[in-house]
C-alpha atoms as a PDB file:
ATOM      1  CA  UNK A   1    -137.331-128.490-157.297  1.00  0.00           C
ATOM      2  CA  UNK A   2    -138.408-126.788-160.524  1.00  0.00           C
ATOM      3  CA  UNK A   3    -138.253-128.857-163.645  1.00  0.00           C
ATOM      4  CA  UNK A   4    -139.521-128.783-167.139  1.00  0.00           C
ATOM      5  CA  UNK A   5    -142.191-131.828-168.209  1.00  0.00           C
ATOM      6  CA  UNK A   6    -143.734-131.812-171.610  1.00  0.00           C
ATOM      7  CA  UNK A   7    -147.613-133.054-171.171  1.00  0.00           C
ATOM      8  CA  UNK A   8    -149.822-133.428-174.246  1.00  0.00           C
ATOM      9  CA  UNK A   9    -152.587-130.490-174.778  1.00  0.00           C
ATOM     10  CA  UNK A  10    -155.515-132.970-173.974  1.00  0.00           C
ATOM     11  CA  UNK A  11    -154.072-134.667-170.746  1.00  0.00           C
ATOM     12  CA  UNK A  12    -153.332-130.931-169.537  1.00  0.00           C
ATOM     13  CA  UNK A  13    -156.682-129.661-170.617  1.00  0.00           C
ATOM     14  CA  UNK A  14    -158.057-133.014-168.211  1.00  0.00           C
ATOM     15  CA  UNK A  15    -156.204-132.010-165.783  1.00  0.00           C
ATOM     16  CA  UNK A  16    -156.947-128.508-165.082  1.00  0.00           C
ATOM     17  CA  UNK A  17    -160.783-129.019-165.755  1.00  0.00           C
ATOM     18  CA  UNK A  18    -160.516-131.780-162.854  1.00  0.00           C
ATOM     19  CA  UNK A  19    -158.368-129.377-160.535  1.00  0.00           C
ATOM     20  CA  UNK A  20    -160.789-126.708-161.281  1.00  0.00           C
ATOM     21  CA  UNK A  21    -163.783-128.952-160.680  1.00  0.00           C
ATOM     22  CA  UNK A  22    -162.269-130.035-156.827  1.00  0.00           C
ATOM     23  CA  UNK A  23    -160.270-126.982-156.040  1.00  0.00           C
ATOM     24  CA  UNK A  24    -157.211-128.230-156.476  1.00  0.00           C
ATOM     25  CA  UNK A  25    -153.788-126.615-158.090  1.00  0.00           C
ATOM     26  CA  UNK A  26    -152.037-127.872-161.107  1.00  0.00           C
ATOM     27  CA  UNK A  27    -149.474-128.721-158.441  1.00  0.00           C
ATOM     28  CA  UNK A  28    -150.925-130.828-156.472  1.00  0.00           C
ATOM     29  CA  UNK A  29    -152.802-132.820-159.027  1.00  0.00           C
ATOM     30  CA  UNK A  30    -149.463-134.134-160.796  1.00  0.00           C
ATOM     31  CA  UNK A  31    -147.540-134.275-157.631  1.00  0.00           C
ATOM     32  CA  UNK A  32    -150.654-136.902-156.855  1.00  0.00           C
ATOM     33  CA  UNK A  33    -150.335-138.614-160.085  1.00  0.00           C
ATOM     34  CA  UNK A  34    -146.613-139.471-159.804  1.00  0.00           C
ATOM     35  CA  UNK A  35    -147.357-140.757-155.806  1.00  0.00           C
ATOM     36  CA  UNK A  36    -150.114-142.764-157.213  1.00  0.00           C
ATOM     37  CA  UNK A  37    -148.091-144.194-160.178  1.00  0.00           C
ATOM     38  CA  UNK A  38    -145.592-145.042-157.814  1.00  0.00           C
ATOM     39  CA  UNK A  39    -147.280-146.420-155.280  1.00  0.00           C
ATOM     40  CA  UNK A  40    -148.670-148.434-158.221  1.00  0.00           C
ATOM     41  CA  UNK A  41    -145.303-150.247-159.257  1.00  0.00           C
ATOM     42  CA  UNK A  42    -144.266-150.501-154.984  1.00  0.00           C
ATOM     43  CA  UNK A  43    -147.491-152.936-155.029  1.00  0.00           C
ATOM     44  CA  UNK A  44    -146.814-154.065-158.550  1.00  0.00           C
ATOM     45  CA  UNK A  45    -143.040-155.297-157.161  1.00  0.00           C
ATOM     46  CA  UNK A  46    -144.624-156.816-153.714  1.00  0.00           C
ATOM     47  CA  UNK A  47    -146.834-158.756-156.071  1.00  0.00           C
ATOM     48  CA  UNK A  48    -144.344-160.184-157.469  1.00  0.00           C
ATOM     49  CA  UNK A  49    -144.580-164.194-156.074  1.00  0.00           C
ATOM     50  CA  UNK A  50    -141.157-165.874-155.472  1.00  0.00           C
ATOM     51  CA  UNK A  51    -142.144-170.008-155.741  1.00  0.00           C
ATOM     52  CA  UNK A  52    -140.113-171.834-153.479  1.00  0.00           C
ATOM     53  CA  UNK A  53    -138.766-174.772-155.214  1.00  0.00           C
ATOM     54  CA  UNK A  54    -138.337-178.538-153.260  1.00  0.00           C
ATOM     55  CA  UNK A  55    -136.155-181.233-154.729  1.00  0.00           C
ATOM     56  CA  UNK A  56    -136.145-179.821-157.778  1.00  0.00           C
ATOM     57  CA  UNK A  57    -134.147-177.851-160.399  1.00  0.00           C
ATOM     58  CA  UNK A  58    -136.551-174.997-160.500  1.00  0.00           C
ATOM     59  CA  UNK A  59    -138.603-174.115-163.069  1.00  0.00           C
ATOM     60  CA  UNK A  60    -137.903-175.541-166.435  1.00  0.00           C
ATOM     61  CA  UNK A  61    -136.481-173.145-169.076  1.00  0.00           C
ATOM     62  CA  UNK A  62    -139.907-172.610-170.423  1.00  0.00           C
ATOM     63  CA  UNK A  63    -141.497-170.801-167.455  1.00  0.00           C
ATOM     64  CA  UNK A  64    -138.062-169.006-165.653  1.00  0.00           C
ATOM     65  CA  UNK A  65    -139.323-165.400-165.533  1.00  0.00           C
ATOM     66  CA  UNK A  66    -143.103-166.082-166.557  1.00  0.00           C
ATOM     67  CA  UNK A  67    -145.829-164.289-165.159  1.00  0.00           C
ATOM     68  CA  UNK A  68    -147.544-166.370-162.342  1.00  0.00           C
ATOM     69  CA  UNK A  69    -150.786-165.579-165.023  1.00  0.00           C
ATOM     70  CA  UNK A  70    -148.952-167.767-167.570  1.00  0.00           C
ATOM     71  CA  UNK A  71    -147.973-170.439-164.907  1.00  0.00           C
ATOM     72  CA  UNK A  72    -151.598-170.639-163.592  1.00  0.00           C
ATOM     73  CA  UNK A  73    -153.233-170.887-167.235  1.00  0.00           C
ATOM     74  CA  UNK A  74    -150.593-173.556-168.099  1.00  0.00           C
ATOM     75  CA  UNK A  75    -151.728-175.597-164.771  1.00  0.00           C
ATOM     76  CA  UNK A  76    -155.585-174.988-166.195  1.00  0.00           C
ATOM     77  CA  UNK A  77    -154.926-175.322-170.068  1.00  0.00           C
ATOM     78  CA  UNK A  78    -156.984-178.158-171.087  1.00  0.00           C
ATOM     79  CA  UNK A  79    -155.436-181.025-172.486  1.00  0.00           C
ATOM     80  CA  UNK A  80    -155.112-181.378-176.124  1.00  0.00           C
ATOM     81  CA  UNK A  81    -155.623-177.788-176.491  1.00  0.00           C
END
């Protein structure tokens, strides 16, 4: 499918001196790109930890959707701080 993408001047200019550089075509080094980015937000979604919950309510309204970085630096804040 042919399609119309609007890529600034730099990124382009990156592009093409990299494709040059490794023999590559224009093609082939955005078609790349978009199967890296996503591949990048497959792994991104797997990552994604769902915390079984025991006896409980779940997590409190504070943390329902946090990050598990937030979580973990709330279990290792020190206290007072």
């Amino acid at each position: 499918m042919k399609t119309t993408v609007e890529i600034p001047d730099e990124l382009i200019r990156q592009v093409r001196r990299v494709a040059q550089r490794e023999g590559a075509s224009l093609r082939a080094m955005v078609e790349e790109g978009l199967q890296r980015s996503l591949e990048a937000r497959r792994q991104a979604v797997r990552q994604q930890l769902d915390f079984p919950v025991y006896g409980g309510s779940g997590a409190t309204h504070e943390f329902q959707g946090a990050s598990w970085s937030r979580i973990r630096d709330e279990i290792y804040r020190e206290p007072g701080a």
